[in-house]
C-alpha atoms as a PDB file:
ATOM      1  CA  UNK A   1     -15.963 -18.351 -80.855  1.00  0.00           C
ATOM      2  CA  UNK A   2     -16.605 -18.190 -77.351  1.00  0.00           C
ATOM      3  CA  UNK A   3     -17.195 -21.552 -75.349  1.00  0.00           C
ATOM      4  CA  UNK A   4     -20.370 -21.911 -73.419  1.00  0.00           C
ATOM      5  CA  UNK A   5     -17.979 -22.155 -70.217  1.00  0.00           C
ATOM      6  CA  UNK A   6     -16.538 -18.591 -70.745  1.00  0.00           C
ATOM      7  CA  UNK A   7     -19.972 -17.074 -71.272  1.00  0.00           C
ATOM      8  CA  UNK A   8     -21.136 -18.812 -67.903  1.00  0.00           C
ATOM      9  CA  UNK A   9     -18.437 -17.155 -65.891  1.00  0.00           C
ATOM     10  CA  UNK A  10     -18.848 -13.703 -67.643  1.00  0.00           C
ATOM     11  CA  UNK A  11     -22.255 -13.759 -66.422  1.00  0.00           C
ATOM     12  CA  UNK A  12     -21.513 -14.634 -62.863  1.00  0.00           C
ATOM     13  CA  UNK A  13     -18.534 -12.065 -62.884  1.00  0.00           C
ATOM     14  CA  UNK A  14     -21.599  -9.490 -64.291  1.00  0.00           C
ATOM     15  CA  UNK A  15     -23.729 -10.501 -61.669  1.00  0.00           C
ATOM     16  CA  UNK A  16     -21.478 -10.625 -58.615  1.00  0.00           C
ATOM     17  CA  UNK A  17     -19.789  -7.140 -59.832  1.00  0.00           C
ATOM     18  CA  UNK A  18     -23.453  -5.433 -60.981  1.00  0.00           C
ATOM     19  CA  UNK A  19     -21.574  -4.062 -63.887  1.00  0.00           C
ATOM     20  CA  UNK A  20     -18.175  -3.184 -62.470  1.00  0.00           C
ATOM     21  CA  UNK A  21     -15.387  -4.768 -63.537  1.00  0.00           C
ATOM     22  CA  UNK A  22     -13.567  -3.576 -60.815  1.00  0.00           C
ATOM     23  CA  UNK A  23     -15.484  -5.623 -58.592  1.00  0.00           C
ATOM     24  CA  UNK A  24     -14.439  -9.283 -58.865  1.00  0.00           C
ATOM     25  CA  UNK A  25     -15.555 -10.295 -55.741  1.00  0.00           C
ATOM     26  CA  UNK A  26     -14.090 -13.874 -56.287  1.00  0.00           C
ATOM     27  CA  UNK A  27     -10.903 -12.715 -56.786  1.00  0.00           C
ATOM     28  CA  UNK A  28     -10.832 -10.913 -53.283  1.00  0.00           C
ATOM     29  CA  UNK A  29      -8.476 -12.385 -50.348  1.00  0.00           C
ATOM     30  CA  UNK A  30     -10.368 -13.228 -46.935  1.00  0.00           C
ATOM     31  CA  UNK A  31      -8.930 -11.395 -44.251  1.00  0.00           C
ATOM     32  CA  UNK A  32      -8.207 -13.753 -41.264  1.00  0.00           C
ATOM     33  CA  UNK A  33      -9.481 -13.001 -37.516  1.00  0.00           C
ATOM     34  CA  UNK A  34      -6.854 -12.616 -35.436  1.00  0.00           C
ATOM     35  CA  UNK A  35      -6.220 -14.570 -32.384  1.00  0.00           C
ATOM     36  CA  UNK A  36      -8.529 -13.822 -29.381  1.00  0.00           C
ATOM     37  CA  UNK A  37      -6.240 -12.140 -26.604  1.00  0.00           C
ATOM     38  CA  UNK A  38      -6.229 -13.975 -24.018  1.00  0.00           C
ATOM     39  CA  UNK A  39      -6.585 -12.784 -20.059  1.00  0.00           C
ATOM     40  CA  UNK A  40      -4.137 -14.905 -18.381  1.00  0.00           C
ATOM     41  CA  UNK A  41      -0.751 -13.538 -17.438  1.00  0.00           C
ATOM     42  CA  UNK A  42       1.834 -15.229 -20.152  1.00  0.00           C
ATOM     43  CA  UNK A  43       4.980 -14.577 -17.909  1.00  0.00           C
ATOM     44  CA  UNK A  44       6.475 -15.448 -14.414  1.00  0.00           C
ATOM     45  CA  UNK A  45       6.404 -11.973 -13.451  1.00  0.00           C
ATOM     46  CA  UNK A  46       2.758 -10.957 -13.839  1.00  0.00           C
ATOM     47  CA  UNK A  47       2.026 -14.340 -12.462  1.00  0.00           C
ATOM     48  CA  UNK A  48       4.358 -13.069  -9.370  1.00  0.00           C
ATOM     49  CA  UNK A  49       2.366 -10.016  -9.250  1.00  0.00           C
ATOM     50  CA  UNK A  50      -0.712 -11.454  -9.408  1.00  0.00           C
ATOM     51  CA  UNK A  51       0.248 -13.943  -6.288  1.00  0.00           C
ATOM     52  CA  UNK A  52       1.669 -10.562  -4.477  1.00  0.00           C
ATOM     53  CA  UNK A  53      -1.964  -9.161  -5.321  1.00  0.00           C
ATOM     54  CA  UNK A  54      -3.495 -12.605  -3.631  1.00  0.00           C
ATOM     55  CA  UNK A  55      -1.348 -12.542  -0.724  1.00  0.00           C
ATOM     56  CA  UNK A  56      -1.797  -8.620   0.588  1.00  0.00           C
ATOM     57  CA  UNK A  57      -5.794  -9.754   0.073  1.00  0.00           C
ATOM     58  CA  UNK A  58      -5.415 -12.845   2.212  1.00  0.00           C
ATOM     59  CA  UNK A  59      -3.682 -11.114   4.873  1.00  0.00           C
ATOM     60  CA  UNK A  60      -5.840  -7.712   5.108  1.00  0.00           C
ATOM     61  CA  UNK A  61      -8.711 -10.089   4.929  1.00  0.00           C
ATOM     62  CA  UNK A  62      -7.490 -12.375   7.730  1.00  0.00           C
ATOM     63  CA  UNK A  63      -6.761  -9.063   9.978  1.00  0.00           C
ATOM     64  CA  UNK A  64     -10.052  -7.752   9.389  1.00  0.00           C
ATOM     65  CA  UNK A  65     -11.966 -11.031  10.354  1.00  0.00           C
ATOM     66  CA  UNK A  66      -9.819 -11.381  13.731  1.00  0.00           C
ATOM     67  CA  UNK A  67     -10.020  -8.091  14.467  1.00  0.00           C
ATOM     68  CA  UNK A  68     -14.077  -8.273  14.157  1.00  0.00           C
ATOM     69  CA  UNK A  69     -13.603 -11.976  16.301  1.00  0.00           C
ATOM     70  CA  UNK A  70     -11.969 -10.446  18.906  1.00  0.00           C
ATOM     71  CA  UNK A  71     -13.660  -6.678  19.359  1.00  0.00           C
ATOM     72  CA  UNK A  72     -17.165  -7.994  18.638  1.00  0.00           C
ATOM     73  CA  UNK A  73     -18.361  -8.068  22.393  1.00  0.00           C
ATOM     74  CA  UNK A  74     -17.871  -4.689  22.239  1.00  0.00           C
ATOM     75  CA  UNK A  75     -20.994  -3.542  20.490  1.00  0.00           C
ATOM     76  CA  UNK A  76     -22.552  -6.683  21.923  1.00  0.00           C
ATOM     77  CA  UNK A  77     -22.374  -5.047  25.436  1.00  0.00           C
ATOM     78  CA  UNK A  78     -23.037  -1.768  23.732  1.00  0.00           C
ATOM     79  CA  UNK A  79     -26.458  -3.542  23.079  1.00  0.00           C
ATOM     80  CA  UNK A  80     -27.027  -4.593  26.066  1.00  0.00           C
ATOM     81  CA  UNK A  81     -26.361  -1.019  27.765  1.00  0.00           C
ATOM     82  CA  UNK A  82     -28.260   1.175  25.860  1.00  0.00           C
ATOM     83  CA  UNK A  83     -31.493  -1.554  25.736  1.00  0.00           C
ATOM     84  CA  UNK A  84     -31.459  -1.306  29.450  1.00  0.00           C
ATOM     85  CA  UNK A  85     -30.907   2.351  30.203  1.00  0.00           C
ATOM     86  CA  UNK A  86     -34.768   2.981  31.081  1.00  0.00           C
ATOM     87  CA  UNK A  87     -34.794   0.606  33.695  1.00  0.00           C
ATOM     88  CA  UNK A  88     -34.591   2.301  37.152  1.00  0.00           C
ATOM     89  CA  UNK A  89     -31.161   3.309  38.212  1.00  0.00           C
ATOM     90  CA  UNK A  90     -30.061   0.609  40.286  1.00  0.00           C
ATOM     91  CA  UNK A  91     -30.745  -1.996  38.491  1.00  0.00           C
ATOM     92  CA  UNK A  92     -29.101  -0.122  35.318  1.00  0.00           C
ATOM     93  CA  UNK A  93     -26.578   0.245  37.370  1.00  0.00           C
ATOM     94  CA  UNK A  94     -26.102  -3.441  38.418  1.00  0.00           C
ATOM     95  CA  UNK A  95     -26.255  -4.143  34.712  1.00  0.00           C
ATOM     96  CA  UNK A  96     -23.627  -1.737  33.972  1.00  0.00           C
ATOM     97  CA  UNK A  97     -21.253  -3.101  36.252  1.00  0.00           C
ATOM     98  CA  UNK A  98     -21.627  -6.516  35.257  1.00  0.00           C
ATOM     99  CA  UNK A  99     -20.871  -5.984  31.450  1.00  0.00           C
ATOM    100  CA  UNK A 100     -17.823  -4.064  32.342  1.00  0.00           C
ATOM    101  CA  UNK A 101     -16.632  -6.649  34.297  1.00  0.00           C
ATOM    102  CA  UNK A 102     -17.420  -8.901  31.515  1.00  0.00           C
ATOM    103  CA  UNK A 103     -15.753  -6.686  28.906  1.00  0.00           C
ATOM    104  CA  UNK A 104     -12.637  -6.518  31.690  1.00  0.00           C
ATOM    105  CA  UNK A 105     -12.400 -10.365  31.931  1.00  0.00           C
ATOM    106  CA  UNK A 106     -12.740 -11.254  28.057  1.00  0.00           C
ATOM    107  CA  UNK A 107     -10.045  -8.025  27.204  1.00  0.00           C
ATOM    108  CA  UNK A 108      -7.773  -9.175  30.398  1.00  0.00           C
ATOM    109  CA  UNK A 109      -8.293 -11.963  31.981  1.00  0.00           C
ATOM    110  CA  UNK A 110     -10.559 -12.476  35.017  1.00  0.00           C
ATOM    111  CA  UNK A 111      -7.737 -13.966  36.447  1.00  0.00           C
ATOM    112  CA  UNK A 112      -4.879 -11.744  36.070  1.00  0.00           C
ATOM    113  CA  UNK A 113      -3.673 -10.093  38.604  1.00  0.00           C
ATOM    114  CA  UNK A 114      -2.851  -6.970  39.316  1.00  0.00           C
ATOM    115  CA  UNK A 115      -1.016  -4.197  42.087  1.00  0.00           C
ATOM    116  CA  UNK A 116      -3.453  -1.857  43.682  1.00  0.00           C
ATOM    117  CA  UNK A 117      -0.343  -0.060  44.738  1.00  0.00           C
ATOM    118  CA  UNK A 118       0.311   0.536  40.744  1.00  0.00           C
ATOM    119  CA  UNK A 119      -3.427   1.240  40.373  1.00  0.00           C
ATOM    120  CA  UNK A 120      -3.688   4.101  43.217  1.00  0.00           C
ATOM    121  CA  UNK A 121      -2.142   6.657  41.030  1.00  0.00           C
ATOM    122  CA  UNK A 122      -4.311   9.394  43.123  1.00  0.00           C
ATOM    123  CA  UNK A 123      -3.627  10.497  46.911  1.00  0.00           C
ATOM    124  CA  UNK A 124      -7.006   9.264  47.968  1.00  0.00           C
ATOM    125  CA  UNK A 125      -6.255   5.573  47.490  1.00  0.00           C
ATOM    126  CA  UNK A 126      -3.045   5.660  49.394  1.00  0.00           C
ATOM    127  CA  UNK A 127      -4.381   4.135  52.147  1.00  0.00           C
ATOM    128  CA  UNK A 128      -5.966   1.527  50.323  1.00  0.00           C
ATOM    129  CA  UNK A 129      -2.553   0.801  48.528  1.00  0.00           C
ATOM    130  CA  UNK A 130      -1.102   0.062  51.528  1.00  0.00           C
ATOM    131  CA  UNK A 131      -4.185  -2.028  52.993  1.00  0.00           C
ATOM    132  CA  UNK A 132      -3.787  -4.240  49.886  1.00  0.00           C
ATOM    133  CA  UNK A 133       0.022  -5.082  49.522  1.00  0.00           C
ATOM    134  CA  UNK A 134      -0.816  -7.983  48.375  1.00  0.00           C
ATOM    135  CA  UNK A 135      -2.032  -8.508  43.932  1.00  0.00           C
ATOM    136  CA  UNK A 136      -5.573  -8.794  43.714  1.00  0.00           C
ATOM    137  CA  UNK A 137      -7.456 -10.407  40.690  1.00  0.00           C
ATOM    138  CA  UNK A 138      -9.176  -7.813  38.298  1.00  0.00           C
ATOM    139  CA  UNK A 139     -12.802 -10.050  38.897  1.00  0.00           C
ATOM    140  CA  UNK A 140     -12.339  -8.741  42.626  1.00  0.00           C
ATOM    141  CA  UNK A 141     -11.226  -5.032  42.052  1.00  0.00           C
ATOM    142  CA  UNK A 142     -14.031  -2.936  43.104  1.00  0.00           C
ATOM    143  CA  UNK A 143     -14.591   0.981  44.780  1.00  0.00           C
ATOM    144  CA  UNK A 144     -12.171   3.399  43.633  1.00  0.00           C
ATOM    145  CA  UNK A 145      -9.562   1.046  42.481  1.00  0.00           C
ATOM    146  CA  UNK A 146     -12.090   0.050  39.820  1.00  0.00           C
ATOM    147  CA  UNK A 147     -12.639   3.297  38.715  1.00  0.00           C
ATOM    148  CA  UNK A 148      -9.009   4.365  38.125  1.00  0.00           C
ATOM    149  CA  UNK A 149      -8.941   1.324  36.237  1.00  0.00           C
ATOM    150  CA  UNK A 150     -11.529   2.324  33.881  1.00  0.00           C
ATOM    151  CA  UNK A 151     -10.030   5.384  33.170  1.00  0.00           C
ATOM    152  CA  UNK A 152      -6.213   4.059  32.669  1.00  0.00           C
ATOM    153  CA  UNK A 153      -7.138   1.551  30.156  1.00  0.00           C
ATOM    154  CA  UNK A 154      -9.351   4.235  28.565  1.00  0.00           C
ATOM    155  CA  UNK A 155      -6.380   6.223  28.059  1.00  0.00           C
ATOM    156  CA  UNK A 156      -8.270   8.622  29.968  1.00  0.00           C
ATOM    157  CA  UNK A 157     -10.916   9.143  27.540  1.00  0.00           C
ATOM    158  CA  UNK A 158     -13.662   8.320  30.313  1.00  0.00           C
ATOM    159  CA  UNK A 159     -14.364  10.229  33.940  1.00  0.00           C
ATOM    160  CA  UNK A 160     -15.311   7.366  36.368  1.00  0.00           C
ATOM    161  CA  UNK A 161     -12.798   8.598  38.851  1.00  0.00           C
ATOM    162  CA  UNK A 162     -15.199  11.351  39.632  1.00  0.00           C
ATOM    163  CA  UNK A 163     -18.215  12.652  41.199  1.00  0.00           C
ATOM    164  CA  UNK A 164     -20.255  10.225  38.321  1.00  0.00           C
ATOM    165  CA  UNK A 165     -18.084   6.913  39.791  1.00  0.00           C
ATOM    166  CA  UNK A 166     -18.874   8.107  42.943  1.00  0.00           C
ATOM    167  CA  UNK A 167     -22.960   8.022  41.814  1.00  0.00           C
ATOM    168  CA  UNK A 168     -22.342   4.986  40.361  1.00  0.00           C
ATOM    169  CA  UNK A 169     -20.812   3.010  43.577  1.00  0.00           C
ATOM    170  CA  UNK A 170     -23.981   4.749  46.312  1.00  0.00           C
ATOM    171  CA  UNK A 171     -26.473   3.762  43.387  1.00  0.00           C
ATOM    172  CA  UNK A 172     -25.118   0.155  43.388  1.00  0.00           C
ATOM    173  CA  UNK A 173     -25.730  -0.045  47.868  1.00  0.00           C
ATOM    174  CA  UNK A 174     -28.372   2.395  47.913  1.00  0.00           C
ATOM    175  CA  UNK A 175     -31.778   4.185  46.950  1.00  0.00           C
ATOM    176  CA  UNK A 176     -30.676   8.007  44.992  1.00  0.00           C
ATOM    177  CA  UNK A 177     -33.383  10.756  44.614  1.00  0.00           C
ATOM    178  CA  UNK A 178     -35.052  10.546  40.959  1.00  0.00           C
ATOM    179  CA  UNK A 179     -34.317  13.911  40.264  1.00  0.00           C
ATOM    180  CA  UNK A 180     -30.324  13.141  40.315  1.00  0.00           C
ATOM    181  CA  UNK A 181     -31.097   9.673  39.070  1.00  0.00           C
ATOM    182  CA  UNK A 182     -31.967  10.402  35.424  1.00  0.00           C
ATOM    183  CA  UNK A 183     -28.518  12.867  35.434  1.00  0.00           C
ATOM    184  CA  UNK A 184     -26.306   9.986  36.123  1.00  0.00           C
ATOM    185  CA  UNK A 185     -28.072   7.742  34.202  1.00  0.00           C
ATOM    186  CA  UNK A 186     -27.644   9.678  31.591  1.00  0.00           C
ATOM    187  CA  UNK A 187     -23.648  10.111  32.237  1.00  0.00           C
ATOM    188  CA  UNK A 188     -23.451   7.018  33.136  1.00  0.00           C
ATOM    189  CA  UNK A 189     -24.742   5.452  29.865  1.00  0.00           C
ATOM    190  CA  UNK A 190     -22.447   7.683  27.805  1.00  0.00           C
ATOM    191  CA  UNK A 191     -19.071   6.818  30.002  1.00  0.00           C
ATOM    192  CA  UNK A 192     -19.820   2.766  29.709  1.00  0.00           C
ATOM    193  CA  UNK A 193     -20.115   3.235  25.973  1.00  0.00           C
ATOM    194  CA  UNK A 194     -17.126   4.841  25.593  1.00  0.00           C
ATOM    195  CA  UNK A 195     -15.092   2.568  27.534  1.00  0.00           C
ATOM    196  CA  UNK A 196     -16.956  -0.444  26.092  1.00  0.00           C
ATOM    197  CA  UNK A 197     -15.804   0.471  22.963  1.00  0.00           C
ATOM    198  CA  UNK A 198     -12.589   2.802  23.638  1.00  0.00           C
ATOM    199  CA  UNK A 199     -10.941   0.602  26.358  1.00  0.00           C
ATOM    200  CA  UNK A 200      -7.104  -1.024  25.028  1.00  0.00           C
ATOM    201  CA  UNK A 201      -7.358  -4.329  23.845  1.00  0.00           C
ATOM    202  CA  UNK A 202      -4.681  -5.181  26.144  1.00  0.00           C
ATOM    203  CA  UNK A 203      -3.644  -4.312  29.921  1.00  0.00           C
ATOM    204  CA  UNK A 204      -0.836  -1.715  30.647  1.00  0.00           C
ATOM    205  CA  UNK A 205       1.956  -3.266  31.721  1.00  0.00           C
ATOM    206  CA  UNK A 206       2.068  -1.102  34.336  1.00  0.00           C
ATOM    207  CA  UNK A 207      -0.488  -2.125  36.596  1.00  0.00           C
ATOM    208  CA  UNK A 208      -0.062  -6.056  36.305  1.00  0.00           C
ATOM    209  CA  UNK A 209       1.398  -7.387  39.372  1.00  0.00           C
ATOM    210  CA  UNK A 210       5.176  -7.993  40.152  1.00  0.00           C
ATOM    211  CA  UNK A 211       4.851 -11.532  40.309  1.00  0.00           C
ATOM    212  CA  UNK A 212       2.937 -12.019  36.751  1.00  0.00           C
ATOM    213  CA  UNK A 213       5.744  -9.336  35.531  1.00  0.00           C
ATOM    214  CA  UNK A 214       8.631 -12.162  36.587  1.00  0.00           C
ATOM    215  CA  UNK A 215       6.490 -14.945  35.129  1.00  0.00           C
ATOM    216  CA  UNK A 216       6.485 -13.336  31.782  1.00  0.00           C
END
């Protein structure tokens, strides 16, 4: 005779199973979750990789942020240029001049000084070579002199040596016709920007003077 306790789990075996023995779901095994995988590195040489990664960041970061630093009165004068370039042509002119001689001193050094001799690569500043013997600051080059400089540390990419420099000097001591005035404006505006931002970050050793040559 069956006990009562053998009838009970029939009926629960009936129920869980809806009439199939061959499912007993208390007799089925749990499967177990694996482990969650985990994200950080479990040996030295991912973690080595992973500093290698860090390091090449820090370093292209730290170049890019000094290089920004230092170039960054570039586009600042660049600015300052084009927002000016309707004013009437001498006192654009004025204005161009003084950022260049900004962008010379914070690129070079107001201060440094430099041969005219090694400057007056032409014919037509021979004479002036041998006027000036002597190294002259860059915050007093002027005339021609200045305008070969432009150029040089252009890497020639700019034409103030020329007809436009020689514009640019009259309209600095004197009155020019409008009709020729909006021309060099024009020229002029385009040269400064290129040399603001196109000039080398650092003065060719060839034209610093012989006595800054034996200090260094």
């Amino acid at each position: 005779m069956l006990n009562t306790h053998y009838i009970q789990w029939a009926a629960e075996q009936s129920e869980f199973s809806f009439g199939n023995p061959m499912l007993q779901l208390n007799e089925f095994v749990g499967i177990e979750i694996p482990a969650a995988v985990t994200f950080i590195p479990q040996t030295w040489g991912w973690w080595l990789m992973v500093s290698v990664v860090i390091l090449l960041l820090a370093v292209n970061s730290y170049i890019r942020i000094r290089h920004w630093l230092q170039n960054r009165y570039r586009k600042q004068a660049v600015k300052r240029v084009m927002a000016a370039k309707d004013r009437p042509l001498a006192e654009f002119s004025a204005i161009v001049l003084k950022e260049i001689k900004q962008a010379i001193s914070i690129a070079y050094g107001a201060s440094t000084m430099v041969a005219p001799s090694n400057i007056s690569l032409t014919s037509s500043l021979k004479g002036i070579a041998d006027n000036q013997a002597n190294n002259i600051s860059l915050a007093a080059l002027d005339g021609h002199a200045l305008l070969l400089l432009l150029d040089i540390t252009a890497e020639h990419h700019t034409r103030f040596n020329s007809p436009l420099g020689d514009a640019w000097q009259l309209s600095l001591l004197s009155k020019i016709e409008a009709k020729d005035a909006i021309a060099i404006e024009k020229n002029l505006t385009q040269q400064c920007c290129i040399w603001l931002m196109h000039h080398s970050s650092k003065l060719p050793c060839c034209l610093v003077g012989e006595k800054e040559n034996a200090d260094a």
